[in-house]
N, C-alpha and C. Protein backbone atom coordinates (compact mmCIF):
# COMPACT_ATOMS: atom_id res chain seq x y z
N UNK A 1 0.85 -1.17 0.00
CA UNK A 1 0.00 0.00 0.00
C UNK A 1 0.89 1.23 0.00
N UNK A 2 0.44 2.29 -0.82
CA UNK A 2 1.41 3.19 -0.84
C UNK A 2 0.88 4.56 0.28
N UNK A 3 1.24 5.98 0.32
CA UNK A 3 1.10 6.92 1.08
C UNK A 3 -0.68 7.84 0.19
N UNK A 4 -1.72 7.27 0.83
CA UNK A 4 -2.94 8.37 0.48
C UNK A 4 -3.05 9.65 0.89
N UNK A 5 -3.81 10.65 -0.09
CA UNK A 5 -3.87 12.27 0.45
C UNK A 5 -4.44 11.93 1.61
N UNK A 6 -4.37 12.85 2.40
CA UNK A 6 -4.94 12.90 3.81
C UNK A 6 -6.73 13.21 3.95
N UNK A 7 -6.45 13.71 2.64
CA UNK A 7 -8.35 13.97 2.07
C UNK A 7 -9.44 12.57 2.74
N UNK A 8 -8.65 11.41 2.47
CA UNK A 8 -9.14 10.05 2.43
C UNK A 8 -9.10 9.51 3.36
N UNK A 9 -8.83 10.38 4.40
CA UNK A 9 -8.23 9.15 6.19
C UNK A 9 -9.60 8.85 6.63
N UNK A 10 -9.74 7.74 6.92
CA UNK A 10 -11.27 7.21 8.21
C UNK A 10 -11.31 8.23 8.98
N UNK A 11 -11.89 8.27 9.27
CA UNK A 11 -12.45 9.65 10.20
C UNK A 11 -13.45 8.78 11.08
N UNK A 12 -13.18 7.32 10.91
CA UNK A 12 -14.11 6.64 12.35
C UNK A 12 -13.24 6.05 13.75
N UNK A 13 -12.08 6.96 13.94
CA UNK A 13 -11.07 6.26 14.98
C UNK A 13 -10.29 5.15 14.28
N UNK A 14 -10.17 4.94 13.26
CA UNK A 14 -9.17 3.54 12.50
C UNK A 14 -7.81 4.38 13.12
N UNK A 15 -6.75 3.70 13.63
CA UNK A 15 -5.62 4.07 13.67
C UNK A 15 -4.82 3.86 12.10
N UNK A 16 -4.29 5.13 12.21
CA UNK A 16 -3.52 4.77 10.77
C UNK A 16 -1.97 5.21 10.85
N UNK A 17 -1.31 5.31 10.10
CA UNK A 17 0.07 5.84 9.57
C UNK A 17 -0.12 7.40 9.28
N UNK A 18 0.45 8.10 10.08
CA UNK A 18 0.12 9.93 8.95
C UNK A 18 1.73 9.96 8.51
N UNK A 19 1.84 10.54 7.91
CA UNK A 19 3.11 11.62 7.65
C UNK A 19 2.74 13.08 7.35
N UNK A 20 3.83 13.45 8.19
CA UNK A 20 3.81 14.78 8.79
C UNK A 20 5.21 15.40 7.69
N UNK A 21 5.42 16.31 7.29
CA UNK A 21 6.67 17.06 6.49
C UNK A 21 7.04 17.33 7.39
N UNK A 22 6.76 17.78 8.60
CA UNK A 22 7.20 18.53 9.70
C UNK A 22 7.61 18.12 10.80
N UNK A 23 8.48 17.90 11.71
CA UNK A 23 8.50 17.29 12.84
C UNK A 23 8.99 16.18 12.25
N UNK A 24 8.94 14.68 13.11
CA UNK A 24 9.67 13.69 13.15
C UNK A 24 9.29 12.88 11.74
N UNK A 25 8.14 13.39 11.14
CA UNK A 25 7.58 12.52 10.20
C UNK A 25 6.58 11.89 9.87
N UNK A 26 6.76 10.52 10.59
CA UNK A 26 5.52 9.39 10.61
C UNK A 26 4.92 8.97 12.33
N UNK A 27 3.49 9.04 11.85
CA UNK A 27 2.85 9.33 13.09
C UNK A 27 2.05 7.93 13.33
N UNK A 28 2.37 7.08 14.69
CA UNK A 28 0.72 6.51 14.72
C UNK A 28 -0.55 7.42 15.07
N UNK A 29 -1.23 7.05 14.25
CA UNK A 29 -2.79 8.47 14.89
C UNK A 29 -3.87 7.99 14.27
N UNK A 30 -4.89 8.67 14.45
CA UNK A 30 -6.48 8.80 14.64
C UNK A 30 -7.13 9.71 14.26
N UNK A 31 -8.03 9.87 13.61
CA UNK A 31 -9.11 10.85 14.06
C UNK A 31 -9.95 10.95 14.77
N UNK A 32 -10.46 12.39 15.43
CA UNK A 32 -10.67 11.80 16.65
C UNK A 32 -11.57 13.43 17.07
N UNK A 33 -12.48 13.91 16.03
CA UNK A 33 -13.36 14.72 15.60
C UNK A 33 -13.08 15.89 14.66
N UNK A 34 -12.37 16.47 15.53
CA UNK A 34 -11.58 17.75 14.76
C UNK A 34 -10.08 17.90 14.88
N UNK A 35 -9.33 17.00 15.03
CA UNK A 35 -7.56 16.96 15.44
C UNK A 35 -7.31 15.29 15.26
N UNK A 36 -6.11 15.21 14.49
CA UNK A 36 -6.03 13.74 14.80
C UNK A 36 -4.92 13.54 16.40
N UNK A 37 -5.43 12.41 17.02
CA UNK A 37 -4.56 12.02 18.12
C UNK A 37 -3.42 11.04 17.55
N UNK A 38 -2.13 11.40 18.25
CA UNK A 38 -1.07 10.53 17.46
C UNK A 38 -0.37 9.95 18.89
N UNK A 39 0.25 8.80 18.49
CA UNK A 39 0.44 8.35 19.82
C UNK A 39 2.47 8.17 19.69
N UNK A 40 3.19 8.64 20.54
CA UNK A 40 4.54 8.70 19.62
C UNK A 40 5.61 8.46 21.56
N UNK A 41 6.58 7.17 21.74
CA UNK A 41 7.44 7.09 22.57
C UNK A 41 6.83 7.35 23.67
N UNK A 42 4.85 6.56 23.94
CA UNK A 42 4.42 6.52 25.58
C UNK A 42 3.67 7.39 25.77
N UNK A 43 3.61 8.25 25.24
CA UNK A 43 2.62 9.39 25.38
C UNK A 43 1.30 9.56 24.11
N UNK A 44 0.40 9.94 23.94
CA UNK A 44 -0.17 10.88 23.50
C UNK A 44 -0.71 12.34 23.30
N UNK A 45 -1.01 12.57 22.06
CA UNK A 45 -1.11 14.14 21.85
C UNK A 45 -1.72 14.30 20.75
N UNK A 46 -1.77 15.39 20.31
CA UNK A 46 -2.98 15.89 19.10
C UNK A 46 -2.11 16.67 18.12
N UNK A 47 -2.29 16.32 17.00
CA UNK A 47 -1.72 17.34 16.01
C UNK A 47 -2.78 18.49 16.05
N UNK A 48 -2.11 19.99 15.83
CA UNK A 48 -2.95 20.98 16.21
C UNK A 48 -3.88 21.37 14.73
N UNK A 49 -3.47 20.78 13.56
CA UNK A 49 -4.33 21.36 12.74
C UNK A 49 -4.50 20.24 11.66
N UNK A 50 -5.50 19.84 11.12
CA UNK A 50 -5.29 18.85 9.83
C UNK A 50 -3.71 19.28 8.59
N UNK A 51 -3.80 20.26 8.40
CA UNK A 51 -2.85 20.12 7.57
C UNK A 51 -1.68 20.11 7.86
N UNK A 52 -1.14 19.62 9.05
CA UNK A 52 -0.32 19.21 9.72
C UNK A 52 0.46 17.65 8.84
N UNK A 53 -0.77 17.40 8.94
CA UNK A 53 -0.45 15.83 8.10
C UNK A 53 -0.78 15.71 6.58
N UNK A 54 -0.35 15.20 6.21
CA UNK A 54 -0.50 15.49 4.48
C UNK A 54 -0.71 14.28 3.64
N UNK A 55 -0.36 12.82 4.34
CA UNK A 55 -0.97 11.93 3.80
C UNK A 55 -0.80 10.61 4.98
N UNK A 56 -1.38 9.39 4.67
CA UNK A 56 -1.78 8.51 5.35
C UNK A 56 -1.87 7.09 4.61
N UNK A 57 -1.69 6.04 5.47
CA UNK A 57 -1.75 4.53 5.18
C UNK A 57 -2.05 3.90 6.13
N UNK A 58 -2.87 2.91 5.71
CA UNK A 58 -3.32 1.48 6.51
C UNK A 58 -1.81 0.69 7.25
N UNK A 59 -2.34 0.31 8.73
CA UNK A 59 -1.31 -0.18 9.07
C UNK A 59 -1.53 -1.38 8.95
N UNK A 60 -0.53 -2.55 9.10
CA UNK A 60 -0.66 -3.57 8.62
C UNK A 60 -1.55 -4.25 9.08
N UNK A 61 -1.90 -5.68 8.73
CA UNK A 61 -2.54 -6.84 9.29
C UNK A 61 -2.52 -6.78 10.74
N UNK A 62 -1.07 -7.22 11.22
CA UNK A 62 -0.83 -7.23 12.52
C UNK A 62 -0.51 -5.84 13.72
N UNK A 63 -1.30 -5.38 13.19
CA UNK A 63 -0.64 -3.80 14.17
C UNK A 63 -2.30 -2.84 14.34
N UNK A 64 -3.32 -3.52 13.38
CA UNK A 64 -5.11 -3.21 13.46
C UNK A 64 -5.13 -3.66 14.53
């Protein structure tokens, strides 16, 4: 599976893959109404704006 616009992310809580240009990169995260939640080294947090992230992928078999 390759990297989708971010136009296309589930927007029903599916955890997915984001990439970010900014910051470290690749995010585990969510949507999660109006901010996606990303979960990164134990913690969680919220990216502050959608276009923060710019595209997205299904994580694998074993990691749903």
């Amino acid at each position: 599976m390759s990297w989708q616009p971010i136009e296309t992310v589930p927007k029903d809580g599916t955890a997915v893959l984001l990439y970010c240009p900014f910051g470290t990169g690749t995010y585990l995260g969510w949507w999660s109404g109006d901010h996606f939640d990303v979960c990164t080294v134990g913690r969680t947090y919220y990216l502050h704006s959608h276009e923060e992230a710019t595209h997205w992928m299904p994580l694998s078999q074993g990691y749903q």
